[in-house]
Protein backbone atom coordinates (compact mmCIF):
# COMPACT_ATOMS: atom_id res chain seq x y z
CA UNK A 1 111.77 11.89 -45.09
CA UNK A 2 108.34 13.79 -44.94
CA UNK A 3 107.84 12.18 -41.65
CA UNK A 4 110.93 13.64 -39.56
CA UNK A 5 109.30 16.95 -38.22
CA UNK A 6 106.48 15.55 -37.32
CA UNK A 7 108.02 12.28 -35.84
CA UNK A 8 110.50 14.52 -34.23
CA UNK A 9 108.19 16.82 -32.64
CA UNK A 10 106.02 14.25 -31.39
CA UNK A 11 109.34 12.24 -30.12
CA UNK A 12 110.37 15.68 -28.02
CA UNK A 13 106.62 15.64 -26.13
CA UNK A 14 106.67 11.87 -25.65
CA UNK A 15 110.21 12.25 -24.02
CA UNK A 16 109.23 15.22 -22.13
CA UNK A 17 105.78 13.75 -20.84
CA UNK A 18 107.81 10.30 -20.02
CA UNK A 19 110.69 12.39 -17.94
CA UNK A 20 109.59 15.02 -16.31
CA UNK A 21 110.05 14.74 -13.04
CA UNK A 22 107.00 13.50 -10.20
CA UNK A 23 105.77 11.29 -12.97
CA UNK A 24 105.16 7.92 -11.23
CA UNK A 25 106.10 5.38 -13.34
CA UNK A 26 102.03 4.17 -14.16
CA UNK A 27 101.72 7.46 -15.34
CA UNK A 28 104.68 7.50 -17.68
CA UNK A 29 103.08 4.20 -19.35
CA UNK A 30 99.51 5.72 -19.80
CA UNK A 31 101.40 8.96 -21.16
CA UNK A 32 103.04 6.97 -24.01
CA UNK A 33 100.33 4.59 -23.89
CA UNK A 34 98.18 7.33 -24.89
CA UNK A 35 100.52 9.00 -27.78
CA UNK A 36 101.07 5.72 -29.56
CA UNK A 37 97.10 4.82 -29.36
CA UNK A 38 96.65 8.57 -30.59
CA UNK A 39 98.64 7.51 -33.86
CA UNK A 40 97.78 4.73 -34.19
CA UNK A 41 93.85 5.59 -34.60
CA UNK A 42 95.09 8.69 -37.05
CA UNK A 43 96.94 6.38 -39.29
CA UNK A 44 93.74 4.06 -38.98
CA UNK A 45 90.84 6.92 -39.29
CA UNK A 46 93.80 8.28 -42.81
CA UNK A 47 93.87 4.80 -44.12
CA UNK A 48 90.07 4.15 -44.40
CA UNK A 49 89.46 8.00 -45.37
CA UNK A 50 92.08 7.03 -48.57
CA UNK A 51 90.31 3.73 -48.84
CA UNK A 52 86.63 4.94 -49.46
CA UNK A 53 87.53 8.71 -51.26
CA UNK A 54 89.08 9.01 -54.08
CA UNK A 55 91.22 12.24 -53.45
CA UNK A 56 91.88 13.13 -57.42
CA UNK A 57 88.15 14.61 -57.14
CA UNK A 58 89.41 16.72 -54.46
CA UNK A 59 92.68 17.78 -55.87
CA UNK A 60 91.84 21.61 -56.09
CA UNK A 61 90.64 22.14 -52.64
CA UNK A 62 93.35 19.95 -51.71
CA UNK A 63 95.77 22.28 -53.92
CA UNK A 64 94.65 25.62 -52.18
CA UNK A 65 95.01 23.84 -48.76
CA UNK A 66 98.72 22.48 -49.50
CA UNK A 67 99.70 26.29 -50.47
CA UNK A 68 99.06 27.82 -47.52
CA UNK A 69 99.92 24.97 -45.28
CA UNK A 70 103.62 25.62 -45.07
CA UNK A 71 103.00 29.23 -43.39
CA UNK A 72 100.53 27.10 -41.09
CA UNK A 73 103.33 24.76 -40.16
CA UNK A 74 105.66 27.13 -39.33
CA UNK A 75 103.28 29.03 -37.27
CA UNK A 76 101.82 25.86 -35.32
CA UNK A 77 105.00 24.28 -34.94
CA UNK A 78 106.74 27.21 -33.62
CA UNK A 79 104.11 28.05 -31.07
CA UNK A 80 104.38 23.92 -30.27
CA UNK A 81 108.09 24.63 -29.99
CA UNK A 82 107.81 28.03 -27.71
CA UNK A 83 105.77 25.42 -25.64
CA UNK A 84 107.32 23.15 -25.11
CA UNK A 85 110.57 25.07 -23.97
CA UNK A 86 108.44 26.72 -21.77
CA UNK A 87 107.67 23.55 -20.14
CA UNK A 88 110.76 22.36 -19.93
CA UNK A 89 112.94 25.36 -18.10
CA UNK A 90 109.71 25.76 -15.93
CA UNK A 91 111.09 25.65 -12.34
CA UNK A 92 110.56 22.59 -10.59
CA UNK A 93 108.51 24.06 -7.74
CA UNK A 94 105.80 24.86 -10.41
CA UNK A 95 106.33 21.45 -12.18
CA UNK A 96 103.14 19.65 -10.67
CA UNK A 97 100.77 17.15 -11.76
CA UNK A 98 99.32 19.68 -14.46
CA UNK A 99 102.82 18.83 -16.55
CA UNK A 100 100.74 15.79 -17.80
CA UNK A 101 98.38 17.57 -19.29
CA UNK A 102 100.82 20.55 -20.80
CA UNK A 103 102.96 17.73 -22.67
CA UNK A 104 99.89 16.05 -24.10
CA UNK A 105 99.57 18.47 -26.36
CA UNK A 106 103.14 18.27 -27.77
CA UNK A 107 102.37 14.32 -28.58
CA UNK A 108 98.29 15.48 -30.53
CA UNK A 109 99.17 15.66 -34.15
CA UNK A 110 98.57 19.06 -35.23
CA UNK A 111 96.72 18.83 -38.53
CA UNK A 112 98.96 20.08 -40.62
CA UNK A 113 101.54 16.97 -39.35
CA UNK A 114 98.50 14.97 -39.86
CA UNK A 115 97.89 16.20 -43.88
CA UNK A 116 101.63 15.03 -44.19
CA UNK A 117 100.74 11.59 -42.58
CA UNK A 118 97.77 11.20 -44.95
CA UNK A 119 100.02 12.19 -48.16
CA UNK A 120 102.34 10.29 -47.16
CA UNK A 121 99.83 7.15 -46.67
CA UNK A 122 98.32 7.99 -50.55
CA UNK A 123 101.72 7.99 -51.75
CA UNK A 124 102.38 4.71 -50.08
CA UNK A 125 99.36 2.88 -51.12
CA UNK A 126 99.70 3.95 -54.49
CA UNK A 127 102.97 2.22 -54.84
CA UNK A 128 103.23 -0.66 -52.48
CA UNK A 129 102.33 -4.17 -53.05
CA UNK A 130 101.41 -5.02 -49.58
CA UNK A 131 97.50 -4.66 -48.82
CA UNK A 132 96.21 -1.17 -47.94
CA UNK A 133 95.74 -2.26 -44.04
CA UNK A 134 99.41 -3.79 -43.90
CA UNK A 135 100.89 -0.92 -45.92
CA UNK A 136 99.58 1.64 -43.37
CA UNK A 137 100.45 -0.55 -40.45
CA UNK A 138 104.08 -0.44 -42.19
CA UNK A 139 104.03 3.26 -42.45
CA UNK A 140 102.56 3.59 -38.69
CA UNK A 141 105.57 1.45 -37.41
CA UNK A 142 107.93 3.26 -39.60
CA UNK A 143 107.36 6.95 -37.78
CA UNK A 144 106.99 5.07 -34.39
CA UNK A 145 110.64 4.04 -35.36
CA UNK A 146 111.38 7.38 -36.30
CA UNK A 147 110.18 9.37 -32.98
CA UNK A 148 111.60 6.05 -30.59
């Protein structure tokens, strides 16, 4: 399951953004309105980048990218983790309208999370029968399952 820390981060910032308290109801839609169109275009924007590339021409810069990525991950999602706990013990006289905003960025898709998405789309495509478009939309409902 490539997709769980991502999925799972991304889950934690939706529920934060759709609970935190003073959120009018409106603005809880738009919030996860927002994080699902987000994906949504990612998986899109992945599937016809996979579509019109071929990525075996770019396996060595892809290489050199994929070895340092792990020490990226760690560092982006821990700072996306110190974040977020900040938001959430922040005390509820300073938790204003601004909180939109501040859990936005725990539902962007940092871009390591979004190399795993596009891996995870190749490896997909490679081996499903489906059509490219319905494979993707397949894969986009399966992390929406995974962070709902």
């Amino acid at each position: 399951m490539l997709f769980w820390p991502s999925a799972s981060r991304r889950g934690w910032g939706s529920d934060h953004g759709s609970t935190a308290k003073g959120f009018r109801q409106k603005r809880k839609i738009v919030f996860l309105g927002a994080g699902f169109f987000v994906y949504l275009l990612l998986f899109l924007s992945l599937y016809v980048l996979v579509s019109r590339l071929n990525l075996l021409n770019y396996l060595d810069q892809l290489a050199s990218l994929l070895q340092y990525g792990m020490w990226v991950h760690l560092g982006v999602a821990a700072g996306l983790l110190l974040w977020g706990v900040r938001l959430m013990v922040r005390p509820p006289e300073h938790q204003d309208g601004s909180m939109l905003g501040a859990g936005l960025l725990l539902v962007l898709p940092c871009p390591v999370c979004a190399t795993v998405i596009l891996l995870n789309l190749t490896l997909a495509l490679s081996l499903s029968s489906l059509s490219g478009f319905s494979t993707t939309l397949a894969l986009f409902g399966l992390f929406m399952g995974i962070i709902a």
